[in-house]
C-alpha atoms as a PDB file:
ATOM      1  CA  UNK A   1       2.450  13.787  21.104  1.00  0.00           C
ATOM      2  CA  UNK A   2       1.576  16.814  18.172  1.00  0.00           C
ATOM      3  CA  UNK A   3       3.775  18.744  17.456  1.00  0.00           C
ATOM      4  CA  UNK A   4       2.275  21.467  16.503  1.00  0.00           C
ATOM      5  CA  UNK A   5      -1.204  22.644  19.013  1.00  0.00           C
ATOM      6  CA  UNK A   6      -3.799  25.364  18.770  1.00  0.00           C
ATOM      7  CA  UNK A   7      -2.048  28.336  19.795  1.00  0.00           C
ATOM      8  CA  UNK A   8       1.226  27.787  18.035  1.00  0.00           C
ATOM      9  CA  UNK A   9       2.986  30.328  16.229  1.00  0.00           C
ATOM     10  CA  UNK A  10       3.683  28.898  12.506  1.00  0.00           C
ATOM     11  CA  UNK A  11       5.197  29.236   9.131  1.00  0.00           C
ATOM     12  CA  UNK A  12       4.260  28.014   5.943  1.00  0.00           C
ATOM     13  CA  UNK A  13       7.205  26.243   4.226  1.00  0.00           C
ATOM     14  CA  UNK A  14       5.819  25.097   0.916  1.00  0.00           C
ATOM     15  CA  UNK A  15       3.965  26.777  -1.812  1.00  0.00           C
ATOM     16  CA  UNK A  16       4.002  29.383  -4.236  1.00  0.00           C
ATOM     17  CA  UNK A  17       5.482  32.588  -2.582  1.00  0.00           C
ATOM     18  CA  UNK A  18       3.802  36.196  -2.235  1.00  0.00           C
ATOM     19  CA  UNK A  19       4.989  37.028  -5.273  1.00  0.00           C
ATOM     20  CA  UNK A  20       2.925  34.760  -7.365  1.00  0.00           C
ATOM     21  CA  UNK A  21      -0.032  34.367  -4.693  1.00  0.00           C
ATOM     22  CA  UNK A  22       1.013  32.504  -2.605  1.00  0.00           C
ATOM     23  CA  UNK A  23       1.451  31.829   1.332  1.00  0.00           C
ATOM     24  CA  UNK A  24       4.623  30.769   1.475  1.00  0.00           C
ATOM     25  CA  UNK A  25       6.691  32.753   4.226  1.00  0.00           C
ATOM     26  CA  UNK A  26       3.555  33.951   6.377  1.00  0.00           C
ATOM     27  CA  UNK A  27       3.441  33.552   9.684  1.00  0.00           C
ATOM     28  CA  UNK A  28      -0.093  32.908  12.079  1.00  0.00           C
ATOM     29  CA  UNK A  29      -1.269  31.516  14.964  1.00  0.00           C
ATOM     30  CA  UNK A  30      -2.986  28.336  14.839  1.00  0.00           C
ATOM     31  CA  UNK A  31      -6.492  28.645  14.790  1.00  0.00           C
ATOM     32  CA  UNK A  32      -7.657  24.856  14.792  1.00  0.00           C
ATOM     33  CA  UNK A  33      -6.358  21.259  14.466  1.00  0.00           C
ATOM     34  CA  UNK A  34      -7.738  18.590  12.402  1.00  0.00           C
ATOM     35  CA  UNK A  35      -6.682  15.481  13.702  1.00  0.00           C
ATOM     36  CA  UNK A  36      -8.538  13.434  11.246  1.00  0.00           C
ATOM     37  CA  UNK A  37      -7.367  14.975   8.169  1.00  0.00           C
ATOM     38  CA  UNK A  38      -3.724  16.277   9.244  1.00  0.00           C
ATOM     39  CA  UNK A  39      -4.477  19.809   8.636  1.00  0.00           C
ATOM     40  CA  UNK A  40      -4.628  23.385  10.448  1.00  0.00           C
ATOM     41  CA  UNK A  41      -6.490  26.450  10.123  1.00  0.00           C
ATOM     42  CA  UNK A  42      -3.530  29.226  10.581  1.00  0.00           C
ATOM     43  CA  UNK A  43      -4.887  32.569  10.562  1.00  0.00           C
ATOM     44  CA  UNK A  44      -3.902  35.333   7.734  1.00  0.00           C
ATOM     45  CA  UNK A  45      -3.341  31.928   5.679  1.00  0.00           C
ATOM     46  CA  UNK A  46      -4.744  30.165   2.854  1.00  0.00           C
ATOM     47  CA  UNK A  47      -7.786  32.349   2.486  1.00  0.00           C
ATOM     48  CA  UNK A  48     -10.591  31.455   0.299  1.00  0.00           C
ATOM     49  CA  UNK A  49     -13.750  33.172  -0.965  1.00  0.00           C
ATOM     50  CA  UNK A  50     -17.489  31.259   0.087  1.00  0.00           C
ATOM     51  CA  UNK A  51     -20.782  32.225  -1.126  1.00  0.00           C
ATOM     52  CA  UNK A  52     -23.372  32.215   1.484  1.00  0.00           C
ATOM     53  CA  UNK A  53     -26.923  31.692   0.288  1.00  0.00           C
ATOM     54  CA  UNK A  54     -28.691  34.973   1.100  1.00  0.00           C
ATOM     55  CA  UNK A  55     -31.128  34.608   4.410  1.00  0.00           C
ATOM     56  CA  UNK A  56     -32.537  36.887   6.534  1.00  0.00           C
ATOM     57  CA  UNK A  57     -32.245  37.443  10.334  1.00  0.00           C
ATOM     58  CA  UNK A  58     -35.000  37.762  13.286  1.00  0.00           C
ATOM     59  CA  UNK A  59     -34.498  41.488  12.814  1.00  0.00           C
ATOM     60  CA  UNK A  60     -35.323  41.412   9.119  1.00  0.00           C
ATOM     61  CA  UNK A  61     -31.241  42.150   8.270  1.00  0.00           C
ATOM     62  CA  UNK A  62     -29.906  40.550   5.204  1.00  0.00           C
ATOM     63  CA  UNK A  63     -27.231  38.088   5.463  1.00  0.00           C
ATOM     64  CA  UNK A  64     -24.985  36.272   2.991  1.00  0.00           C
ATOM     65  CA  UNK A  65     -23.227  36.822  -0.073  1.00  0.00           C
ATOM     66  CA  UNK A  66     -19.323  36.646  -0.554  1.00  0.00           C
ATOM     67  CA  UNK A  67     -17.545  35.544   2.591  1.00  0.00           C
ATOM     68  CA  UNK A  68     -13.191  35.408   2.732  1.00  0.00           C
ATOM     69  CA  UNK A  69     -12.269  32.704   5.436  1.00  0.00           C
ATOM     70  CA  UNK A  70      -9.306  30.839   6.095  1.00  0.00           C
ATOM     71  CA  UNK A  71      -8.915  26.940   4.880  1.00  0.00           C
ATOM     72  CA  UNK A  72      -7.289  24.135   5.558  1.00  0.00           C
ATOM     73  CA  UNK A  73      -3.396  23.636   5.350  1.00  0.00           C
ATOM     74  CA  UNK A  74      -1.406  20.232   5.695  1.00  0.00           C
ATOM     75  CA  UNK A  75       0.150  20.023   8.450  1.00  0.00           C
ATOM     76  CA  UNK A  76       3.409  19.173   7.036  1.00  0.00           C
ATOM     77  CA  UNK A  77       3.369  22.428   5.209  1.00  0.00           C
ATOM     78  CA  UNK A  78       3.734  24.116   8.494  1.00  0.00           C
ATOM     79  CA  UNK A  79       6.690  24.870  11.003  1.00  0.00           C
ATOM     80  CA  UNK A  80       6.695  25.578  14.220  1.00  0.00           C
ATOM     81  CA  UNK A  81       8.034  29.274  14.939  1.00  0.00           C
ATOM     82  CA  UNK A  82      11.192  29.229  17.269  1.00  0.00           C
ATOM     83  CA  UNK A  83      10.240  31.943  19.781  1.00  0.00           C
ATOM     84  CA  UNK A  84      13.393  33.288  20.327  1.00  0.00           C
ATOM     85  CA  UNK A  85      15.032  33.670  16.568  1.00  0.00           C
ATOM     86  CA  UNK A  86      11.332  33.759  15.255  1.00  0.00           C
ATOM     87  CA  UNK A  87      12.260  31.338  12.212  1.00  0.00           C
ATOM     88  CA  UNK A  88      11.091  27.817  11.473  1.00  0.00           C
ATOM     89  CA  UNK A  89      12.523  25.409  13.778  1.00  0.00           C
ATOM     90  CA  UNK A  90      12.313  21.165  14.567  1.00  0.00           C
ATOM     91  CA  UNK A  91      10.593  20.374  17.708  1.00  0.00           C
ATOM     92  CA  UNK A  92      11.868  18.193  19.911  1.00  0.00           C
ATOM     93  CA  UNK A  93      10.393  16.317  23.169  1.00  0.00           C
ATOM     94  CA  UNK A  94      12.085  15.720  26.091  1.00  0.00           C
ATOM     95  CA  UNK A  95      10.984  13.550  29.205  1.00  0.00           C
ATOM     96  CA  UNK A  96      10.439  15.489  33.179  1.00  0.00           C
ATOM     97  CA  UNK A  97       9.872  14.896  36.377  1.00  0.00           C
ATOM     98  CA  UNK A  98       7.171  17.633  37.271  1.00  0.00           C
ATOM     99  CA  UNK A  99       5.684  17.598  40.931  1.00  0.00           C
ATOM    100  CA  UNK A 100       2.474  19.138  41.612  1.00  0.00           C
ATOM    101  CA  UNK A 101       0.581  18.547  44.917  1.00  0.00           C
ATOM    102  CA  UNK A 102       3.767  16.690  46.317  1.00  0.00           C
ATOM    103  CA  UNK A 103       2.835  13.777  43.598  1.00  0.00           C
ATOM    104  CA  UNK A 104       5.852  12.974  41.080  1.00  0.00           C
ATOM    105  CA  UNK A 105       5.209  13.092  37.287  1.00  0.00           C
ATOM    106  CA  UNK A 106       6.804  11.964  34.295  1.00  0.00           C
ATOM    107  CA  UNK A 107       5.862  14.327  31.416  1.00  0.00           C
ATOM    108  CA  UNK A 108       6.651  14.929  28.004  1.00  0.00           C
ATOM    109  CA  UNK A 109       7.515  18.771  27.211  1.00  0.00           C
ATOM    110  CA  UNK A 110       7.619  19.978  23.881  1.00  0.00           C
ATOM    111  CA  UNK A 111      10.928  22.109  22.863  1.00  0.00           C
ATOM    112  CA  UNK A 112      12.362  24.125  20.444  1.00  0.00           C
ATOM    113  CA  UNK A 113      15.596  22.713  18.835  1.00  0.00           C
ATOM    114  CA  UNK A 114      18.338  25.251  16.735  1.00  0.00           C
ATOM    115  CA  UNK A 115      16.761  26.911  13.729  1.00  0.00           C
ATOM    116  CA  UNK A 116      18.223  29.168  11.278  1.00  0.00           C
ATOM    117  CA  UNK A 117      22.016  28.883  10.069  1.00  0.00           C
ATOM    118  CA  UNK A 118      23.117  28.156  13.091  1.00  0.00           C
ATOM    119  CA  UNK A 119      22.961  24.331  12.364  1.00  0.00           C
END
């Protein structure tokens, strides 16, 4: 099971800080996950500038030219968010019994375990 999912509230834990440029600190949502290559797309993170070959549209608008998007991010370079403290936390998974339509199920739930100083 992931532990961290589209949706997520993160933090970047590595890298340079604001102060030099860097992302280190910032907190986004989780945009994408790439399985394959063990990265996420956090938004307000890691932008980059692309250059977009000029084209033009059906309606004869121009299109193109410098474009700021998010990249990539390992994924261990991330932290889940604890939602309560709102700091970077360990996730934890726990086994329950859920029923639903009077069938029993044995899923695996995702939690948040202590964060902070509170160790």
């Amino acid at each position: 099971m992931a532990n961290i999912k589209k949706g997520d509230l993160v933090q970047v834990i590595s890298g340079p800080t604001p102060e030099r440029g860097g992302d280190r600190g910032k907190q986004g949502t989780v945009l994408e996950v790439l399985t394959e290559q063990d990265r996420v797309i956090v938004e307000g993170v890691n932008y980059v500038t692309k250059h977009v070959r000029v084209g033009q549209t059906q309606r004869g608008t121009k299109t193109g030219g410098l474009e700021t998007i998010e990249a990539p991010i390992h994924i261990s370079n991330v932290q889940l968010v604890d939602p309560e403290t709102k700091k970077p936390t360990r996730v934890g998974h726990r086994v329950e019994e859920q029923v639903k339509d009077g069938v029993k199920r044995t899923v695996r739930v995702r939690y948040a375990k202590k964060s902070g100083k509170d160790l």
